[in-house]
Protein backbone atom coordinates (compact mmCIF):
# COMPACT_ATOMS: atom_id res chain seq x y z
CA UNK A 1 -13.01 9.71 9.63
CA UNK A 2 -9.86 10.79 7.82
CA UNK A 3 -7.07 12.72 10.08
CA UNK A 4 -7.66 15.82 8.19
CA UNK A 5 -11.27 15.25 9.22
CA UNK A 6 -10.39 14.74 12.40
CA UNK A 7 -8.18 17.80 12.29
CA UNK A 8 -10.80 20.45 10.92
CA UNK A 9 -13.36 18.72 14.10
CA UNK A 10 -10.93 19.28 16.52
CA UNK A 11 -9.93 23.20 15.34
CA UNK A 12 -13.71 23.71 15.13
CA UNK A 13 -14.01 22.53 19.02
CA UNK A 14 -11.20 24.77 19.73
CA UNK A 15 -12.21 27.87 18.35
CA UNK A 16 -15.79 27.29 20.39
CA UNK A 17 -13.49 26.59 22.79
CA UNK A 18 -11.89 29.90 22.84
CA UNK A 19 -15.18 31.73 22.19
CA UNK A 20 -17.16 30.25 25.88
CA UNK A 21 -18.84 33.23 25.77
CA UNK A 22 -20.85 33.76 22.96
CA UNK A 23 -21.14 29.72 22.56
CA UNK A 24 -24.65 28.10 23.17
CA UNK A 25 -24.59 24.28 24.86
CA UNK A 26 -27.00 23.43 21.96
CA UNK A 27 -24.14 24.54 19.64
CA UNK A 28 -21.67 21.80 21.30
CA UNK A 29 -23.95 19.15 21.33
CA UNK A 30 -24.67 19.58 17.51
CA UNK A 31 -21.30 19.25 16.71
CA UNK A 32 -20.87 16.38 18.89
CA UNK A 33 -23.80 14.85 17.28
CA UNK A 34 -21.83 15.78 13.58
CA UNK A 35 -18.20 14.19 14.63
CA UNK A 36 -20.61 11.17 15.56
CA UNK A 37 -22.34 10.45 12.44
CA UNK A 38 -18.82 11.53 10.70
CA UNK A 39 -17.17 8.64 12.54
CA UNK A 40 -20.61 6.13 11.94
CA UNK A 41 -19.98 6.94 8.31
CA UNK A 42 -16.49 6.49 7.73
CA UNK A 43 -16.52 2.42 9.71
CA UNK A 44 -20.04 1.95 7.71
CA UNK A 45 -18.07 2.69 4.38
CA UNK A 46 -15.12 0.67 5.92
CA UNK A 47 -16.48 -2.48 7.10
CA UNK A 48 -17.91 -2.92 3.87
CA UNK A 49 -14.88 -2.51 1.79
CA UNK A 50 -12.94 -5.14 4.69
CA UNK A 51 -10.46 -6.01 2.06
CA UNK A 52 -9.18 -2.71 1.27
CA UNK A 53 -9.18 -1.65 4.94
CA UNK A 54 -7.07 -4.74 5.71
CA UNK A 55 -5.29 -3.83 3.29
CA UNK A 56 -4.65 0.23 3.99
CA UNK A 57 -3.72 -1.01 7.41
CA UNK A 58 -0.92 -3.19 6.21
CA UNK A 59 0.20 -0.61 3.96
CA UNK A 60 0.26 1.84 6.62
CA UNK A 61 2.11 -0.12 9.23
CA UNK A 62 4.27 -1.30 7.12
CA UNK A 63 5.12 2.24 5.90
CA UNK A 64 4.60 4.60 8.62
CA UNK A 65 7.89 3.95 10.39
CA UNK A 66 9.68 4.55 6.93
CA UNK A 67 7.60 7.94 5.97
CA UNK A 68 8.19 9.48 9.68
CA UNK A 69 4.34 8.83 11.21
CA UNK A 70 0.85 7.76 9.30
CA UNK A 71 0.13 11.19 7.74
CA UNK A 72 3.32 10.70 5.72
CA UNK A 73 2.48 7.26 4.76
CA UNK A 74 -1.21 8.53 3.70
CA UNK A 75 0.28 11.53 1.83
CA UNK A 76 2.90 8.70 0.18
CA UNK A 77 -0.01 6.52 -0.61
CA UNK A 78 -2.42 9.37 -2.34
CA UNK A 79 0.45 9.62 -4.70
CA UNK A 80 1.07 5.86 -5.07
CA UNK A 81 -3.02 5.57 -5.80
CA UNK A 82 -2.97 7.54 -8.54
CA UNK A 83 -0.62 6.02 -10.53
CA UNK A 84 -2.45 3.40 -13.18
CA UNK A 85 -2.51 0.04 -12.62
CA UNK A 86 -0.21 -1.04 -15.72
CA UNK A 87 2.41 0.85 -13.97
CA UNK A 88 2.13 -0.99 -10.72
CA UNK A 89 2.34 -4.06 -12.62
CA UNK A 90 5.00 -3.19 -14.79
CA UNK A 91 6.87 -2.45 -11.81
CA UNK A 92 6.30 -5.71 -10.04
CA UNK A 93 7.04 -7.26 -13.53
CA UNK A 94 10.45 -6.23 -12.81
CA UNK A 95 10.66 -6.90 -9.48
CA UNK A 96 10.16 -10.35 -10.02
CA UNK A 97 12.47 -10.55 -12.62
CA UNK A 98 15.18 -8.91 -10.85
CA UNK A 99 14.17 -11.63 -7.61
CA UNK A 100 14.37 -14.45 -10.65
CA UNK A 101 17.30 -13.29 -11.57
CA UNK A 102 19.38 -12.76 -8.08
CA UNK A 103 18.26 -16.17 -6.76
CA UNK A 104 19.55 -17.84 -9.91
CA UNK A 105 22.90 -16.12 -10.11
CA UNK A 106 22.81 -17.25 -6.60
CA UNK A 107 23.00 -20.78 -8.05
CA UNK A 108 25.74 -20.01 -9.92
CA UNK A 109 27.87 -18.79 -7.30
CA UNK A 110 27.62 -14.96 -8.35
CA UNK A 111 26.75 -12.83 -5.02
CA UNK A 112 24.50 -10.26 -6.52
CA UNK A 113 24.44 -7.85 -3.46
CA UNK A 114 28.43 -6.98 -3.43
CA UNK A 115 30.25 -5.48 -5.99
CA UNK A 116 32.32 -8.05 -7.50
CA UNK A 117 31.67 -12.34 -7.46
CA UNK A 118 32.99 -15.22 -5.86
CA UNK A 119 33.45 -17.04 -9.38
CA UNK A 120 32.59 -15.22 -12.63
CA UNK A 121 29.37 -17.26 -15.08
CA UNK A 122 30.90 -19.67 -17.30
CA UNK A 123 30.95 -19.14 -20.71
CA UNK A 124 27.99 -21.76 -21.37
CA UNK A 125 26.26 -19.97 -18.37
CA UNK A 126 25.82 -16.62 -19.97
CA UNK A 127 23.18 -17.82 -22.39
CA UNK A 128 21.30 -19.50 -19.60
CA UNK A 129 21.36 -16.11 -17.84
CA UNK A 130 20.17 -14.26 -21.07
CA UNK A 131 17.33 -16.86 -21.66
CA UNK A 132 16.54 -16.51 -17.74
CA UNK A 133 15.65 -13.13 -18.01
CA UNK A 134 14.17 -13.21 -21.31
CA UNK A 135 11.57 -15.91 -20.51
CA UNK A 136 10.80 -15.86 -16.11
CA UNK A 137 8.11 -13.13 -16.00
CA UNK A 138 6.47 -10.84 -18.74
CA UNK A 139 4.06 -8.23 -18.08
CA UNK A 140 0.81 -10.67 -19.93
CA UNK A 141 1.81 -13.02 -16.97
CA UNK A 142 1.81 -10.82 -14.06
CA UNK A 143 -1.05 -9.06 -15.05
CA UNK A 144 -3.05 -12.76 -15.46
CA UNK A 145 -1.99 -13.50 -12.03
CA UNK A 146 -2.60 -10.54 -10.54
CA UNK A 147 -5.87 -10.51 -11.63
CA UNK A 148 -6.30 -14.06 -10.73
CA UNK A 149 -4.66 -13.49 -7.33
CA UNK A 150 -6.94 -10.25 -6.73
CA UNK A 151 -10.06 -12.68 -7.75
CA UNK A 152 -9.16 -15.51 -5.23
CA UNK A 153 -8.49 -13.09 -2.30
CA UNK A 154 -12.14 -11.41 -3.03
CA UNK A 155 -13.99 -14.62 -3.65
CA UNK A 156 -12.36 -16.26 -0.31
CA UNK A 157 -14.76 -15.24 2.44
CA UNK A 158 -12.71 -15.99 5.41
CA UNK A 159 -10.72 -12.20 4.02
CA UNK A 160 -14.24 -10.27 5.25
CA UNK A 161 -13.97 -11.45 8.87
């Protein structure tokens, strides 16, 4: 069950709550029996998409300090869902480039997280940095092993326990 299901159960409960009176027993035990198969239905749904909830739950721990609590993260990750894939990988495209990128100006003594460098490229250097960027990761690439990736971690059945 979602939180927002979880909220509209709980502000049904409370208006009975409010209304004793005029509220049958036979009324509270139905929607028991409701937020029960609501909750059956949601883990039966779940457990058989194990990936994806291992998944949502990294996501969301990872993100729910950042986005102040889980419905933040959720209402973050709605928005993140609905972008197409091409964009997500177009996005990691970069980000791998840019991690190519830092880790080899690394090697060449350039600190890429402070404003200026220890020692500026050498002349000869510059072209290796052009050809880095130009050739580390294109989108054809990530997408092949994203795919591939995606594949391996569905196919491995020790991911479903």
């Amino acid at each position: 069950m979602s939180w927002n299901d979880k909220r509209h159960i709980t502000r049904i409960f409370n208006a009975f709550k409010r209304n004793k009176d005029k509220i049958y027993k036979e009324d509270i035990d139905a929607l028991k029996s409701l937020n029960e198969i609501i909750e059956d239905s949601s883990k039966t749904m779940t457990a058989g998409n194990l990936i994806y909830a291992k998944l949502l739950c990294l996501y969301l721990r990872q993100n729910a300090y950042e986005h102040k609590g889980v419905k933040n993260a959720v209402k973050y990750l709605q928005r993140e869902l609905q972008s197409p894939l091409d964009h997500n990988l177009g996005l990691l495209t970069k980000e791998l480039n840019n991690i190519e990128l830092t880790l080899y100006l690394e090697t060449k003594g350039v600190n890429c997280e402070k404003w200026y460098t220890k020692k500026h490229l050498k002349q000869e250097d510059e072209q290796d940095v052009i050809n880095k960027i130009k050739n580390e990761w294109t989108f054809k690439l990530v997408e092949k092993a994203f795919y591939s990736t995606a594949n391996d971690l569905l196919k491995d059945l020790n991911n479903y326990e």
